[in-house]
C-alpha atoms as a PDB file:
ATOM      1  CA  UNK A   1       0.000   0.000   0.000  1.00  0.00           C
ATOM      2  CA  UNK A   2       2.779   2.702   0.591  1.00  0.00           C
ATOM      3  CA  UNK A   3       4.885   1.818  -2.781  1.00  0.00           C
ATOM      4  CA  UNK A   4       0.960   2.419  -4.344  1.00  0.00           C
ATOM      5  CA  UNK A   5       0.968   5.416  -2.303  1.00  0.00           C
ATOM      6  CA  UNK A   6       4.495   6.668  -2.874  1.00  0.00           C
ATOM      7  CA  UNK A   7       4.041   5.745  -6.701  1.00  0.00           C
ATOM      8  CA  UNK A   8       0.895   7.845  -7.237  1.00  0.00           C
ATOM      9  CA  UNK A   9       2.614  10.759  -5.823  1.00  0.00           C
ATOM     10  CA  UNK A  10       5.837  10.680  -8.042  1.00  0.00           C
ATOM     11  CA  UNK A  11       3.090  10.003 -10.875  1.00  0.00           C
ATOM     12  CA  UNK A  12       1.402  13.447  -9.573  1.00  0.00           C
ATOM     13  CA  UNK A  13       4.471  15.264  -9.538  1.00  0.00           C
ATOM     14  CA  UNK A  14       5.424  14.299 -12.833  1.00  0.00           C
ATOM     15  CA  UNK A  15       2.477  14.908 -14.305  1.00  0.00           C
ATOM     16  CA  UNK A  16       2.627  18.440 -12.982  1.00  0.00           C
ATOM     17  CA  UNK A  17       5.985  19.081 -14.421  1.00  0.00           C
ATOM     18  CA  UNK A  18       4.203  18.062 -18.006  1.00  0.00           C
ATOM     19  CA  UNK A  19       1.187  20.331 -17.311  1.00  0.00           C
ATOM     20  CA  UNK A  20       3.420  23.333 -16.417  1.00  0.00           C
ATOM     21  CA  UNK A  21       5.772  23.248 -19.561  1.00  0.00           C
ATOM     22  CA  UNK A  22       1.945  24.058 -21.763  1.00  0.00           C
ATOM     23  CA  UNK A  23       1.809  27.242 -23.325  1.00  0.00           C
ATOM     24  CA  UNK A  24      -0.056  28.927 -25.494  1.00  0.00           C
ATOM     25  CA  UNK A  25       1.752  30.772 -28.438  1.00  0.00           C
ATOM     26  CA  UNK A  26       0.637  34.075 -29.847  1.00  0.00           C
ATOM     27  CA  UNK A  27       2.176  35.646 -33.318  1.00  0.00           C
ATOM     28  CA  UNK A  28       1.762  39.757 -32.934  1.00  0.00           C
ATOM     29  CA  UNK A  29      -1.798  40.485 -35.057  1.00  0.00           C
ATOM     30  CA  UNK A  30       0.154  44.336 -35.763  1.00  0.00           C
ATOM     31  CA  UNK A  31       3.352  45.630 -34.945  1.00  0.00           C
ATOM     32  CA  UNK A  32       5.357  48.825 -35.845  1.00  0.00           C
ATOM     33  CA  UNK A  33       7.988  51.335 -35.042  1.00  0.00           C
ATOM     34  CA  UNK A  34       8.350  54.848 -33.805  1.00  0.00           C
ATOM     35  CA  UNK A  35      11.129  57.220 -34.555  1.00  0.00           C
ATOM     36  CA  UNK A  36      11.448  61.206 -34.218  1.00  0.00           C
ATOM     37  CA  UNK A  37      14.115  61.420 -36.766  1.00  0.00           C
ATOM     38  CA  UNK A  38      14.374  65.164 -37.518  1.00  0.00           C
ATOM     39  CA  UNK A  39      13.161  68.502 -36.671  1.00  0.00           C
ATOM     40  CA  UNK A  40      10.165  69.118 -34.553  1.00  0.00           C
ATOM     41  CA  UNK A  41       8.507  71.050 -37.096  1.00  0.00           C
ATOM     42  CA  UNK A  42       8.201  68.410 -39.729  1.00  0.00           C
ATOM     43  CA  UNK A  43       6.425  65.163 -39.879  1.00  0.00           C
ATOM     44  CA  UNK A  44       9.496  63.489 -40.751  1.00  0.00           C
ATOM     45  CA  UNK A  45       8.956  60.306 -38.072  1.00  0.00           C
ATOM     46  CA  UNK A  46       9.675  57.179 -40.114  1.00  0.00           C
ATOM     47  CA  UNK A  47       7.481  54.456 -39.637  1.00  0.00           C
ATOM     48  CA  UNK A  48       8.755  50.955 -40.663  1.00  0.00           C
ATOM     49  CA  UNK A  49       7.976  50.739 -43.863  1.00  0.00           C
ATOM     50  CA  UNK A  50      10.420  48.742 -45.278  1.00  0.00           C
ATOM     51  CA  UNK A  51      12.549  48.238 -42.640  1.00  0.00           C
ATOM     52  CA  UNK A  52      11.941  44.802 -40.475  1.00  0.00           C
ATOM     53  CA  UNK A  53      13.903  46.601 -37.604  1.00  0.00           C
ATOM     54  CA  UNK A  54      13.902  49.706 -35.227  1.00  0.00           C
ATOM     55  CA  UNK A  55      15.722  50.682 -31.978  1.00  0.00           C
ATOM     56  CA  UNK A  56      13.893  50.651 -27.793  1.00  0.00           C
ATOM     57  CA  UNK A  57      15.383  53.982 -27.565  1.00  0.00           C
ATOM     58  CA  UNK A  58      17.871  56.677 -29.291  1.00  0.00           C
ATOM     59  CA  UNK A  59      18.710  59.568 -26.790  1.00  0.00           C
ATOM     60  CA  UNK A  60      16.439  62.127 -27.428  1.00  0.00           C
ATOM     61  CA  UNK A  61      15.171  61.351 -30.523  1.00  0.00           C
ATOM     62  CA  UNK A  62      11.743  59.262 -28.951  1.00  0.00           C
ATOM     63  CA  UNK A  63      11.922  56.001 -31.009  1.00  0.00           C
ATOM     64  CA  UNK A  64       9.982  53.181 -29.571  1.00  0.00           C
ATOM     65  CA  UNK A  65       8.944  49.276 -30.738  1.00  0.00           C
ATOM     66  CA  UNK A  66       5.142  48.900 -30.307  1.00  0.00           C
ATOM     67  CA  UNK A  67       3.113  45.451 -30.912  1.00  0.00           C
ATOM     68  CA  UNK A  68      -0.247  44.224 -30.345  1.00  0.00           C
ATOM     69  CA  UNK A  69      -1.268  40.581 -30.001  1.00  0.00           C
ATOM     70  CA  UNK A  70      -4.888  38.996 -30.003  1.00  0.00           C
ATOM     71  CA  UNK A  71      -6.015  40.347 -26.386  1.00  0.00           C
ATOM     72  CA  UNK A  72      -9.722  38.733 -27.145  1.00  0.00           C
ATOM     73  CA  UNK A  73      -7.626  34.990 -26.701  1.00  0.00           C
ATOM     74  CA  UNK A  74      -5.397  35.494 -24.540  1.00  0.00           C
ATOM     75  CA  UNK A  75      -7.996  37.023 -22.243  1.00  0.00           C
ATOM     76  CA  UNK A  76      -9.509  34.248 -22.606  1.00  0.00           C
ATOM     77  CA  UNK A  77      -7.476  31.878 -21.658  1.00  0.00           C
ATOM     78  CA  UNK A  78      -6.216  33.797 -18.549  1.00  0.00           C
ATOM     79  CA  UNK A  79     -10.071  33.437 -17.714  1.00  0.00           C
ATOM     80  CA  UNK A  80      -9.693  29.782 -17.687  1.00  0.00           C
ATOM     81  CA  UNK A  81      -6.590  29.667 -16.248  1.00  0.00           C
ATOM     82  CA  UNK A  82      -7.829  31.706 -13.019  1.00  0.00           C
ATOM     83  CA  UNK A  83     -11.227  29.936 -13.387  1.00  0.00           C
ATOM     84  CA  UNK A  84     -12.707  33.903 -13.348  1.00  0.00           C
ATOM     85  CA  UNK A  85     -14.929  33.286 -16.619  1.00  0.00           C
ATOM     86  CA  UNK A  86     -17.518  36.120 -15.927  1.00  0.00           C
ATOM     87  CA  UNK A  87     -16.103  38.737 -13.563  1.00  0.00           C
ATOM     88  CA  UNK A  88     -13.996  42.128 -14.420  1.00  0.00           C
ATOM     89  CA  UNK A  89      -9.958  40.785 -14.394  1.00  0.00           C
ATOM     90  CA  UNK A  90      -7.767  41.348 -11.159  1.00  0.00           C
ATOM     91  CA  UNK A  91      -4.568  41.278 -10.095  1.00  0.00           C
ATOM     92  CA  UNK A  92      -5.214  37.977  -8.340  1.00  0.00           C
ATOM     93  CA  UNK A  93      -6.136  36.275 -11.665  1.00  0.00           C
ATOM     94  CA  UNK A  94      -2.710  37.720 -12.971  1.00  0.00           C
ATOM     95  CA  UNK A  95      -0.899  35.953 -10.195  1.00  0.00           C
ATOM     96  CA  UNK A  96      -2.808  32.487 -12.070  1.00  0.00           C
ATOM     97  CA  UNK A  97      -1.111  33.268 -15.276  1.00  0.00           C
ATOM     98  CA  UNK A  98       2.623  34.505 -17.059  1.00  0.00           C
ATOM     99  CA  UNK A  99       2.827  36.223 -20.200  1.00  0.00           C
ATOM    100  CA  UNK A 100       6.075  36.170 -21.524  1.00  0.00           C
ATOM    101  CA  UNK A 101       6.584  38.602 -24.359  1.00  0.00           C
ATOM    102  CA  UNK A 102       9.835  36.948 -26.659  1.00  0.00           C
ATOM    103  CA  UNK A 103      11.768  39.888 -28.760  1.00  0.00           C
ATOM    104  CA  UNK A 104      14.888  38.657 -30.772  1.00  0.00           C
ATOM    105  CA  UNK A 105      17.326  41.644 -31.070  1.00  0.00           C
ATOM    106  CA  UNK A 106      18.775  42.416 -34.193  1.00  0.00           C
ATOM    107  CA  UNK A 107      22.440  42.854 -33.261  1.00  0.00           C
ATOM    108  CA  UNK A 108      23.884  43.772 -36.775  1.00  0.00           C
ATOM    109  CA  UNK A 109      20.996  46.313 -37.360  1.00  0.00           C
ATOM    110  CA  UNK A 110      23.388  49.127 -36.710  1.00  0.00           C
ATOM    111  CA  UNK A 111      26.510  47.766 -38.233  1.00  0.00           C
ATOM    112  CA  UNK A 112      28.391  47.930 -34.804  1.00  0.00           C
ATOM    113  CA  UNK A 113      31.326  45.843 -33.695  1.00  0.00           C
ATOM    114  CA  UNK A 114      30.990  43.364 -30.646  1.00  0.00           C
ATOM    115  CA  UNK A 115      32.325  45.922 -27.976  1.00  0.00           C
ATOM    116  CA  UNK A 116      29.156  48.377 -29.062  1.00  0.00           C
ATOM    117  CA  UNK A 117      26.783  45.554 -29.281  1.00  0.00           C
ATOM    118  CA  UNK A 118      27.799  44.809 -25.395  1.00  0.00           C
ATOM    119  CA  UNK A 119      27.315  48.195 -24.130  1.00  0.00           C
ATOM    120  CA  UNK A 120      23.810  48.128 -25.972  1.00  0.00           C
ATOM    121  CA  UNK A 121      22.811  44.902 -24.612  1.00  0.00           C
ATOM    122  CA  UNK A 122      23.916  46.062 -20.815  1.00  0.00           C
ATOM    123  CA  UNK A 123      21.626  49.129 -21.461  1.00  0.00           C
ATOM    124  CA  UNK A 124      18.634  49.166 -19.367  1.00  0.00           C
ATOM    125  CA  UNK A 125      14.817  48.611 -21.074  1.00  0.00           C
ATOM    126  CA  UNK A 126      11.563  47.588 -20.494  1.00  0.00           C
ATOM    127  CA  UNK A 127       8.010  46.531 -21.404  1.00  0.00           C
ATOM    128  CA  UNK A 128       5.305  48.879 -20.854  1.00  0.00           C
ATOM    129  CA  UNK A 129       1.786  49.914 -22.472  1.00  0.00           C
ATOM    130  CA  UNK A 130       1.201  52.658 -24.675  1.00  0.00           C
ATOM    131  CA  UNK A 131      -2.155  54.870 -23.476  1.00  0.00           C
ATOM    132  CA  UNK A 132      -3.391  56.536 -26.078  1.00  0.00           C
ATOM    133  CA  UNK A 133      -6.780  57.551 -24.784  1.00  0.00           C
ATOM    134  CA  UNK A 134      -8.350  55.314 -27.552  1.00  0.00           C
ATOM    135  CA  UNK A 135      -6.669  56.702 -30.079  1.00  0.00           C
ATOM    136  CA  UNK A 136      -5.990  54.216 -33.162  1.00  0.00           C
ATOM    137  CA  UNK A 137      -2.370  53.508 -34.235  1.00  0.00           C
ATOM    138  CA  UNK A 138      -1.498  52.782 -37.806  1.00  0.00           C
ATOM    139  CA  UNK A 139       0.934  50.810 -39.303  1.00  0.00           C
ATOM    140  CA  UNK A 140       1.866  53.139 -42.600  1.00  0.00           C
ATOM    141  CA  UNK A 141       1.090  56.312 -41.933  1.00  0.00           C
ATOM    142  CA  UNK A 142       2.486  57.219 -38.383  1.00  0.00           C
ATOM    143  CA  UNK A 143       4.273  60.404 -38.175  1.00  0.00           C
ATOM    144  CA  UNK A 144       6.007  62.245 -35.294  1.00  0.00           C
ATOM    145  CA  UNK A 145       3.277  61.864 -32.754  1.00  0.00           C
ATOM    146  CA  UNK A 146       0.296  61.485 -34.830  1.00  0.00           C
ATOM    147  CA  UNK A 147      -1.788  57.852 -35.080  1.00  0.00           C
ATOM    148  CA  UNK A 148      -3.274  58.452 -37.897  1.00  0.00           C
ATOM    149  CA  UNK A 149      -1.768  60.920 -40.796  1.00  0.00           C
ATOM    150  CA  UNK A 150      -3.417  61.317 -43.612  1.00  0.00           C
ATOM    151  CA  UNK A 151      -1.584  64.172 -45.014  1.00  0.00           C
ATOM    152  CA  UNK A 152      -1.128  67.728 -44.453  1.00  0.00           C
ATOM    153  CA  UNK A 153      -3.772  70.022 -43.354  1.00  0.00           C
ATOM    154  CA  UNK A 154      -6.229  67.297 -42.845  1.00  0.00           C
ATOM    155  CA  UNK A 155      -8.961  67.092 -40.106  1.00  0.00           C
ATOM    156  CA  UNK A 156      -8.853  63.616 -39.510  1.00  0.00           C
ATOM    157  CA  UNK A 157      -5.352  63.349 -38.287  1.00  0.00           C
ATOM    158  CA  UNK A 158      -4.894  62.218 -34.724  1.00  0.00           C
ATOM    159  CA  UNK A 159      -1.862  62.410 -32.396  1.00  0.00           C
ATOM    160  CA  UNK A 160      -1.224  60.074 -29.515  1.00  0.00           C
ATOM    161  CA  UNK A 161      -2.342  61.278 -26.323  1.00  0.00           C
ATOM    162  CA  UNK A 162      -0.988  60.869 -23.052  1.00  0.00           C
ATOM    163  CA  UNK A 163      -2.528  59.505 -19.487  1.00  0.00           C
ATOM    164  CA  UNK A 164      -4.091  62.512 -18.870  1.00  0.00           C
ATOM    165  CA  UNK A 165      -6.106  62.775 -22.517  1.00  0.00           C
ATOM    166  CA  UNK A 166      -3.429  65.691 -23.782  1.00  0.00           C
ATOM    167  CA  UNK A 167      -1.532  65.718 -27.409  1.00  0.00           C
ATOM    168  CA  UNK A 168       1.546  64.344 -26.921  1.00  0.00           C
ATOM    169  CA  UNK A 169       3.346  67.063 -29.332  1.00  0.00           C
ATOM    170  CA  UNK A 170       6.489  67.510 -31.283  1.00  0.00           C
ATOM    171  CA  UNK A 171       9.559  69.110 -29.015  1.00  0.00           C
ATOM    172  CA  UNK A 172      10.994  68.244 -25.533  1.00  0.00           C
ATOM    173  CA  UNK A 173       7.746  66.448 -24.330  1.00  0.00           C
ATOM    174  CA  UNK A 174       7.594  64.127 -27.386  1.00  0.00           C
ATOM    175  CA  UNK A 175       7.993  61.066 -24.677  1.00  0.00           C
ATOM    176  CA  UNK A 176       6.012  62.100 -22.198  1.00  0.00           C
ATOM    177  CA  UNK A 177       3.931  59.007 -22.224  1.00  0.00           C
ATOM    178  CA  UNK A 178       7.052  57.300 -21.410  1.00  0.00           C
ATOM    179  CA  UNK A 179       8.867  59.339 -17.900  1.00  0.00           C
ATOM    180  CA  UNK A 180       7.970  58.106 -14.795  1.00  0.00           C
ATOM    181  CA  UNK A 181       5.712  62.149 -14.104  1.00  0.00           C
ATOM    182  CA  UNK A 182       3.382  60.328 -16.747  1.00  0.00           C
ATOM    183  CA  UNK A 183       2.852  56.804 -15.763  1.00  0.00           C
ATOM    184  CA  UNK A 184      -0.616  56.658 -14.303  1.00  0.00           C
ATOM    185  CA  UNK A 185      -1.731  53.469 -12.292  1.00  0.00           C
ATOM    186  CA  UNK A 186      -3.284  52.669 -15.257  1.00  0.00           C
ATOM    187  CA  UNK A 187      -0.166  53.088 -17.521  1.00  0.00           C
ATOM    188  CA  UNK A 188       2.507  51.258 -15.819  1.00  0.00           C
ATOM    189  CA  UNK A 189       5.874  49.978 -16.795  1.00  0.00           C
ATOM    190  CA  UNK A 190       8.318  47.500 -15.256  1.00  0.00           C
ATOM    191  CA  UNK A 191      11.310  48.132 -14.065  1.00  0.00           C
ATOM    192  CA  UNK A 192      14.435  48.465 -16.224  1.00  0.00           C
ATOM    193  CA  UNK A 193      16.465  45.385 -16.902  1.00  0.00           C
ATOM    194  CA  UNK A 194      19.539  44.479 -19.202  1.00  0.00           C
ATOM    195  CA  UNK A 195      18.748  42.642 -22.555  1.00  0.00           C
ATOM    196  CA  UNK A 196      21.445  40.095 -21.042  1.00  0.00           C
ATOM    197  CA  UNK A 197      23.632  38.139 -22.427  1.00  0.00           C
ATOM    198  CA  UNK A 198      27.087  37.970 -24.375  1.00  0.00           C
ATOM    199  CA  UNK A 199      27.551  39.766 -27.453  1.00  0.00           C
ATOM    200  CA  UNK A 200      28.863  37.106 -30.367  1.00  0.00           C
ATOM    201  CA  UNK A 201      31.889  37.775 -32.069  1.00  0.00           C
ATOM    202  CA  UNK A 202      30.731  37.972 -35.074  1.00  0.00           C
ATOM    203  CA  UNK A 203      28.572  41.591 -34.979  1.00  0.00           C
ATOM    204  CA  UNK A 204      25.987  40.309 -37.367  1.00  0.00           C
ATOM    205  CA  UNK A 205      24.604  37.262 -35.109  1.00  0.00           C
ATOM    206  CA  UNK A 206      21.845  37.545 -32.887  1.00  0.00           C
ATOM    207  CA  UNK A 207      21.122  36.008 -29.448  1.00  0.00           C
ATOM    208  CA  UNK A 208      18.203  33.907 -28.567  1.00  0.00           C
ATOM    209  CA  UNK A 209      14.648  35.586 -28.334  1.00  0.00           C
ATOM    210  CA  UNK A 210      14.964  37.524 -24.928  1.00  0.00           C
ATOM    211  CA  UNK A 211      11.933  36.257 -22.758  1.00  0.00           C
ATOM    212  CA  UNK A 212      10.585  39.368 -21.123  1.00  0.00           C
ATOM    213  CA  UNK A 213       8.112  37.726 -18.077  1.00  0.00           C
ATOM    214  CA  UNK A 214       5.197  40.841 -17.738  1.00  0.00           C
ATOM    215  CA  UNK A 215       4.195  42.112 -14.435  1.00  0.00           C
ATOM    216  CA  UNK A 216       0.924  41.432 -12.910  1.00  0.00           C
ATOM    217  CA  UNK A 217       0.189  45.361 -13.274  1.00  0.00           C
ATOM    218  CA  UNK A 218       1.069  45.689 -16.609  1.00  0.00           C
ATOM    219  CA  UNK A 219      -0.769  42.236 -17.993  1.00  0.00           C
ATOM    220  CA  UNK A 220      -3.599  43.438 -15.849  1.00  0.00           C
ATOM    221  CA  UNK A 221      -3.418  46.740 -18.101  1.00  0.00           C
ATOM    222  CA  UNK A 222      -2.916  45.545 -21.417  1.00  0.00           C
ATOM    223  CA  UNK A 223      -5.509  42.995 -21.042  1.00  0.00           C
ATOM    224  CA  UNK A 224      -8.347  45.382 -19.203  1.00  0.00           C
ATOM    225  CA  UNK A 225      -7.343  49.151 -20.003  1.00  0.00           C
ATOM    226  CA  UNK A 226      -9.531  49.821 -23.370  1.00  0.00           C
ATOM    227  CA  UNK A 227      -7.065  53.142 -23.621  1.00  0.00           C
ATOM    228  CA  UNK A 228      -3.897  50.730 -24.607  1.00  0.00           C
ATOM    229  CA  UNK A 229      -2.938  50.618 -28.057  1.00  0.00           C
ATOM    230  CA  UNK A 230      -0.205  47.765 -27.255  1.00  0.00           C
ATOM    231  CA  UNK A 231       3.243  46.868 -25.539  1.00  0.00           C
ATOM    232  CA  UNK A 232       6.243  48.668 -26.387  1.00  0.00           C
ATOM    233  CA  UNK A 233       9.974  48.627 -25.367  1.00  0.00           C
ATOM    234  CA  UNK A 234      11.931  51.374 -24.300  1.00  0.00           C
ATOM    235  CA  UNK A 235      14.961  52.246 -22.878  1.00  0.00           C
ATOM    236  CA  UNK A 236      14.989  53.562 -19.211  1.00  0.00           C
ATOM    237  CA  UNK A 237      18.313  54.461 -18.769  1.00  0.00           C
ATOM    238  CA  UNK A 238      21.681  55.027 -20.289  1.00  0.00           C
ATOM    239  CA  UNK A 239      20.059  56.177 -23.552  1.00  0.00           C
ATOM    240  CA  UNK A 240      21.786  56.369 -26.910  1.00  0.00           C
ATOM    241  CA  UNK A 241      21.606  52.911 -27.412  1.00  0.00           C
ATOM    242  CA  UNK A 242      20.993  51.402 -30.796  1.00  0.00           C
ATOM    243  CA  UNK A 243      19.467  48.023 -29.941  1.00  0.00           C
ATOM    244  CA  UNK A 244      17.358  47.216 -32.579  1.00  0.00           C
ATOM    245  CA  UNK A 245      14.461  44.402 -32.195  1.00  0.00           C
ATOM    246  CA  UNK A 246      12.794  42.134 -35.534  1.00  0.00           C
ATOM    247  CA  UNK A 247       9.309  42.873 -36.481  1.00  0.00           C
ATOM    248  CA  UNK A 248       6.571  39.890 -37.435  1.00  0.00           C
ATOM    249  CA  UNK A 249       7.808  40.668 -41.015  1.00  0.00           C
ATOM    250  CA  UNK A 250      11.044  39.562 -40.658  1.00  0.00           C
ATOM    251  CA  UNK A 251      12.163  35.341 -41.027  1.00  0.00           C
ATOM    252  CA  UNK A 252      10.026  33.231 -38.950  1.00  0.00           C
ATOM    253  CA  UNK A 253      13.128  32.404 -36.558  1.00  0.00           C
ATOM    254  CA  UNK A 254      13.205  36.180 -36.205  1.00  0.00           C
ATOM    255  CA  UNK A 255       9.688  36.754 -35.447  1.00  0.00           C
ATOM    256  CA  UNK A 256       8.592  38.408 -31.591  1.00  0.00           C
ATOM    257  CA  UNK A 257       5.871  35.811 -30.170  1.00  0.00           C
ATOM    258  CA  UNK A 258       3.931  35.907 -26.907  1.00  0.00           C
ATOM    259  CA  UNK A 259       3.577  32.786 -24.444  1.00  0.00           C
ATOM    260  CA  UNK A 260       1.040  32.131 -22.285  1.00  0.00           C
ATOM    261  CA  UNK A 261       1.185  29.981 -18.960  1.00  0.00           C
ATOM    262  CA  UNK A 262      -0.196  29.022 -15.503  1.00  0.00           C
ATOM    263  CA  UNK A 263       1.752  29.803 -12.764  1.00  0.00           C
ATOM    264  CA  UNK A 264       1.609  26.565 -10.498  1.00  0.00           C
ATOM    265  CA  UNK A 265      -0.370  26.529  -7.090  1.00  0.00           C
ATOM    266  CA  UNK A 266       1.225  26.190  -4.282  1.00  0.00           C
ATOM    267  CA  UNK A 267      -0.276  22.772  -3.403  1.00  0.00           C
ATOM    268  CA  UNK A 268       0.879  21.507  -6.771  1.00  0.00           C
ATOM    269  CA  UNK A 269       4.468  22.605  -6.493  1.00  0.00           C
ATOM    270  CA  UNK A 270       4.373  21.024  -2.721  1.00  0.00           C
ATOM    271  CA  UNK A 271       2.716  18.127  -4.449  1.00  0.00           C
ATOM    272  CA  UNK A 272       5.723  18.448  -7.134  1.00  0.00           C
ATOM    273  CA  UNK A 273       8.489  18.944  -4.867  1.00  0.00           C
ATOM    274  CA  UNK A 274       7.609  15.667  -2.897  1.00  0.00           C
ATOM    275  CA  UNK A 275       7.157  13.597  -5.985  1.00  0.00           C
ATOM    276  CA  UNK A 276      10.451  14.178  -6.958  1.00  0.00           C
ATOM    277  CA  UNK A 277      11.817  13.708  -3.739  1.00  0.00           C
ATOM    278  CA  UNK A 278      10.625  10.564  -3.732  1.00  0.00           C
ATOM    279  CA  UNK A 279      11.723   9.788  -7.649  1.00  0.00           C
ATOM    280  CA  UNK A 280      14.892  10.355  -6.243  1.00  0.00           C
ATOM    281  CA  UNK A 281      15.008   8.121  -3.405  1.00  0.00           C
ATOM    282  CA  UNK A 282      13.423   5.627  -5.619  1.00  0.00           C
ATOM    283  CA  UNK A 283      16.586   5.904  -8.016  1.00  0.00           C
ATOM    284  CA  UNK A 284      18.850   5.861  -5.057  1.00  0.00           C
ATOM    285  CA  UNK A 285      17.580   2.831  -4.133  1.00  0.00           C
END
């Protein structure tokens, strides 16, 4: 009766380590980029385009990475993850769930050597939203500030707006959205980190996707907040990096993904911990 015993629970606690490696696998529905390339005066912003690649950050020049996924989805999932199917979303569903938001840099984006592609990889960045006050965001025709341009002069042109519902304009505020005076509860950002890891040798090869694990406050706001237009990546600190991130357009291998998955009770990882404790005694023996 105790082998039975001690056999279920090592069965339990590996079938928990096979539940918890599931994960759901989002491709970005939209994604673009963000630069203030010129003078203040001019639209002269450059959207992607053509270009599969754009920098976190570059000094005062606001350029930022922005990407949307298929919140309708992953919402629900998270809703059977927590097991809250009907109710508004909380921070204690978060705790139920990760959301792990994979970004490949593109390391020879800049044509750097290996020494510059260090110092841009210790540079500090980090997911946030982007609060636009409902404002729509377009692809093609984004230029310095606005969300939608549709030319000059014309009356259906919208900027992005800030937490507080104002134009964020051309000139020293152009990243308001992004300083710490205009991160609302509702707007929040984590706290910077280093992209990580060792530059190659070799300037034009990349690393790994870099799993970025989301806060509870920020998934809570990206999946809730219908003011978010969609994650971005900036750089905190340090800026003047070039750092330089692959858009869904680029080679599949290349392309930013987010992952989805439960964050383990604690009975189950008690539950886990003692079936492999007993795996290894088993072996042992």
């Amino acid at each position: 009766m105790q082998k039975t015993f001690y056999a279920a629970v090592a069965a339990l606690g590996a079938g928990i380590v096979a539940s918890s490696v599931e994960a759901a696998i989002y491709a970005p529905t939209r994604d673009t980029f963000f630069r203030e390339a010129g003078a203040d005066a001019t639209n002269d912003t450059l959207a992607r385009g053509a270009n599969l690649t754009n920098r976190g950050a570059k000094f005062t020049n606001i350029a930022f990475y922005l990407s949307d996924f298929d919140r309708a989805a992953i919402t629900a999932e998270v809703r059977a993850i927590s097991g809250n199917l009907v109710n508004p979303l909380t921070l204690t569903d978060m705790a139920a769930v990760q959301l792990h938001w994979n970004i490949k840099a593109n390391l020879g984006a800049e044509g750097e050597n290996q020494a510059q592609n260090q110092a841009n990889l210790d540079r500090g960045y980090a997911p946030t939203v982007f609060q636009s006050q409902g404002q729509d965001w377009s692809e093609a025709e984004a230029t310095n500030n606005w969300a939608v341009w549709q030319g000059a002069g014309d009356p259906d042109n919208r900027r992005f707006r800030d937490a507080n519902g104002a134009e964020i304009l051309p000139g020293a505020n152009v990243g308001a959205v992004f300083t710490a005076a205009g991160q609302a509860a509702r707007n929040p950002r984590m706290p910077a980190q280093t992209w990580g890891g060792t530059a190659p040798a070799d300037p034009n090869e990349d690393l790994p996707h870099r799993d970025w694990i989301l806060s509870d406050d920020l998934e809570l706001a990206y999946l809730t907040d219908p003011d978010v237009v969609g994650l971005t990546m900036i750089e905190l600190v340090n800026q003047g990096g070039n750092l330089e991130f692959w858009s869904r357009e680029a080679a599949v291998a290349n392309q930013p993904f987010l992952e989805v998955t439960p964050v383990p009770e604690p009975t189950s990882l008690a539950l886990l911990a003692l079936g492999s404790l007993i795996l290894r005694r088993r072996r042992r023996a």
